[in-house]
Protein backbone atom coordinates (compact mmCIF):
# COMPACT_ATOMS: atom_id res chain seq x y z
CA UNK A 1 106.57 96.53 136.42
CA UNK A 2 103.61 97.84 134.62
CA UNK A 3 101.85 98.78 138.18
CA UNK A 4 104.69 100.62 139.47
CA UNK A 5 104.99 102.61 136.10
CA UNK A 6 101.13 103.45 136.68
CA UNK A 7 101.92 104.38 140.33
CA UNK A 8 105.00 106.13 140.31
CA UNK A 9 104.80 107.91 137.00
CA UNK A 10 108.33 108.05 135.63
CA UNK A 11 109.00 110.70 132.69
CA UNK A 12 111.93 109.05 131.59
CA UNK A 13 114.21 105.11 131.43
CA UNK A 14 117.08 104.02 130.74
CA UNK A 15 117.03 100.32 130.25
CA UNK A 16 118.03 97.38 127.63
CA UNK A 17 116.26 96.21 124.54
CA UNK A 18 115.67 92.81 126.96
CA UNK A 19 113.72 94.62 129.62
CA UNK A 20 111.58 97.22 127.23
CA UNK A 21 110.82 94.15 124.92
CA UNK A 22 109.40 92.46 127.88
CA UNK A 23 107.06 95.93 128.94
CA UNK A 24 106.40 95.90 125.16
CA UNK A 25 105.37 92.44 125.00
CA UNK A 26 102.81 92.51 128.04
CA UNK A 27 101.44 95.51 126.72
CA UNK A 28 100.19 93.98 123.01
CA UNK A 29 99.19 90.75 125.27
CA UNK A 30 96.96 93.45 126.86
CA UNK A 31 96.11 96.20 124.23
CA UNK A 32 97.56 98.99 126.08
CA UNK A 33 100.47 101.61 125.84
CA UNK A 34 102.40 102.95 128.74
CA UNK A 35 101.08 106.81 128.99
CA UNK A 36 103.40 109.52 130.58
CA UNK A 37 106.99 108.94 129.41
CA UNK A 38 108.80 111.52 127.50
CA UNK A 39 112.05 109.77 126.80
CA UNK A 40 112.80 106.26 126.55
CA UNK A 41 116.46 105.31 126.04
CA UNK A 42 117.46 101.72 125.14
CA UNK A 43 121.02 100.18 124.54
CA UNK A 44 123.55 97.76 125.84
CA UNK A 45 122.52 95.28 123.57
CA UNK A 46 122.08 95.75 119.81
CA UNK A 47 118.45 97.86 118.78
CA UNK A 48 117.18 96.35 115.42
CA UNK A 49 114.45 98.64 113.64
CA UNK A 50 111.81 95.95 115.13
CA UNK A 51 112.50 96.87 118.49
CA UNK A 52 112.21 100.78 117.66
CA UNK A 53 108.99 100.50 116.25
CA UNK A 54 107.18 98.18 119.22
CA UNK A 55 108.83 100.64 122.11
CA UNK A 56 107.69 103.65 119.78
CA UNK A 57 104.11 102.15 119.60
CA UNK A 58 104.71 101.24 123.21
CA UNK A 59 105.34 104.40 124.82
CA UNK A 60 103.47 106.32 122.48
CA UNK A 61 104.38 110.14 124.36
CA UNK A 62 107.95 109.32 124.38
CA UNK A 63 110.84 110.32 122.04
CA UNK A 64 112.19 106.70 121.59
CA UNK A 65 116.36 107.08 121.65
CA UNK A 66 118.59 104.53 120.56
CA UNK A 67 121.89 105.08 122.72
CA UNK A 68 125.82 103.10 121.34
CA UNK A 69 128.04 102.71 123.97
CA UNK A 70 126.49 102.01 127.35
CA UNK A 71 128.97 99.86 128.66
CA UNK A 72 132.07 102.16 127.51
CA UNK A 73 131.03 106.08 128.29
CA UNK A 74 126.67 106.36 128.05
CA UNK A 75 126.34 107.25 125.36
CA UNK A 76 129.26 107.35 122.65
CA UNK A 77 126.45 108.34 119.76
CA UNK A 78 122.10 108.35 119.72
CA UNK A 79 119.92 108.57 117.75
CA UNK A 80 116.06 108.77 117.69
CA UNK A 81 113.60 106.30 116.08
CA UNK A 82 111.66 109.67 114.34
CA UNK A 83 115.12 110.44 112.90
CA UNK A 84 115.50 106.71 110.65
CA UNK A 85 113.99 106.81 107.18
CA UNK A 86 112.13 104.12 105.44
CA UNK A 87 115.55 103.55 103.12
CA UNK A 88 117.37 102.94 106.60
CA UNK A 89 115.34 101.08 107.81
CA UNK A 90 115.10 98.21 105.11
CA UNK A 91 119.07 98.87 105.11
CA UNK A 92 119.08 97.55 108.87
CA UNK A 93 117.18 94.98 108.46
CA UNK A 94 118.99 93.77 104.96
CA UNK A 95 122.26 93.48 107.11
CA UNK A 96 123.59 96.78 106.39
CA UNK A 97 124.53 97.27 110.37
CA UNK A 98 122.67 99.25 112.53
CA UNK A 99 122.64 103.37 112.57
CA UNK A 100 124.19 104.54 115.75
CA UNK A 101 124.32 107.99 115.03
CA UNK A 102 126.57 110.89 115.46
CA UNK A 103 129.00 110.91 117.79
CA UNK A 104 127.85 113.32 120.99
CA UNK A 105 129.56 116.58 121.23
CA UNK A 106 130.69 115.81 124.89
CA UNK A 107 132.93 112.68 124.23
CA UNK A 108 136.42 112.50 122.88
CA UNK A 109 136.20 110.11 120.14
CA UNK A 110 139.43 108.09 118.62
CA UNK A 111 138.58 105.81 115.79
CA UNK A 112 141.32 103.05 115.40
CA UNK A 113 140.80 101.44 112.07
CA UNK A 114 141.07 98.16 111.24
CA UNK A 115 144.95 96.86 109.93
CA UNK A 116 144.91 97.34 105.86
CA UNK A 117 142.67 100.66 106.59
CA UNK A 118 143.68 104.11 105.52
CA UNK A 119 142.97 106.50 108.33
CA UNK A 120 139.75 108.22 107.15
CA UNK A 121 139.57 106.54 103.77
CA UNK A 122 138.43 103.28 102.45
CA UNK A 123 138.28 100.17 104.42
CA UNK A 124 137.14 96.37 102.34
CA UNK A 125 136.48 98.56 98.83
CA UNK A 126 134.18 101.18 101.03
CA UNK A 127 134.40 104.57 102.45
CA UNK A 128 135.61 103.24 106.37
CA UNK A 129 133.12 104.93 109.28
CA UNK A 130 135.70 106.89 110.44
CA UNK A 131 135.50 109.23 107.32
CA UNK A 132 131.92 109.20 108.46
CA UNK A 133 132.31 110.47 112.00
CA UNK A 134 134.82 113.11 110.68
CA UNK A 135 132.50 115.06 108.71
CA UNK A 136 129.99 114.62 111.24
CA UNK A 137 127.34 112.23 109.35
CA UNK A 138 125.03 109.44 111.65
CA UNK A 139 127.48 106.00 111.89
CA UNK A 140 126.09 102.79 111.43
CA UNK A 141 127.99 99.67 113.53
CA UNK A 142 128.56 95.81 111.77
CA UNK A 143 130.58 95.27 114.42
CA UNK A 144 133.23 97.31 116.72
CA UNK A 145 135.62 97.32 113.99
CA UNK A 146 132.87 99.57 112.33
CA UNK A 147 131.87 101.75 114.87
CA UNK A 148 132.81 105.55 114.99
């Protein structure tokens, strides 16, 4: 994969955290980065704050892009790994869910809350994602219950 990167010089991809992890991985095996990309966009499969930070390193020219909702409309919400503070980062990786992002301008977006929620209110004692998308803040997903 690496040689046809080198030979064909693509400025963007689209691909899961499975496949990147794999360019990432032979690239530390061999000290190198992968030179030329401006965007890299991952999803289809959870993106942990680990896997951010090798494909960052990885693609070092790149804006790094974490995309939610490949398999239902590409993309529901994105966000980039420059755009995730330290504090959100530890959050991730203390459980906290992942950051998804705001919801793109371009989809129509219905949250359906979980039964026992208040539409846009609290949901298990805390403010429910929904009220989150609504006045436009970044969304973090625990699972598709969570999701706006």
């Amino acid at each position: 994969m690496l040689r046809q990167i080198e030979r064909f010089r693509p400025a963007s991809v689209v691909a899961s955290p499975a496949f990147l992890e794999r360019i990432a991985t032979a690239c530390l095996k061999s000290n190198r980065t992968v030179a030329g990309f401006r965007y890299v966009f991952t999803g289809g499969a959870p993106v942990f704050p680990d896997h951010l930070e090798r494909f960052t390193a990885t693609f070092a020219d790149a804006k790094v892009v974490a995309v939610y909702g490949s398999t239902e409309a590409e993309p529901i919400a994105h966000i980039a790994a420059q755009e995730l503070t330290n504090k959100d980062k530890a959050a991730m990786s203390a459980g906290a869910g992942l950051l998804t992002g705001v919801p793109v301008d371009e989809i129509c977006l219905r949250v359906i809350t979980p039964s026992g929620a208040r539409r846009w209110g609290y949901w298990m004692g805390r403010p429910s994602p929904a009220s989150a998308c609504r006045q436009g803040k970044r969304a973090k997903s625990s699972s598709a219950a969570d999701m706006c």
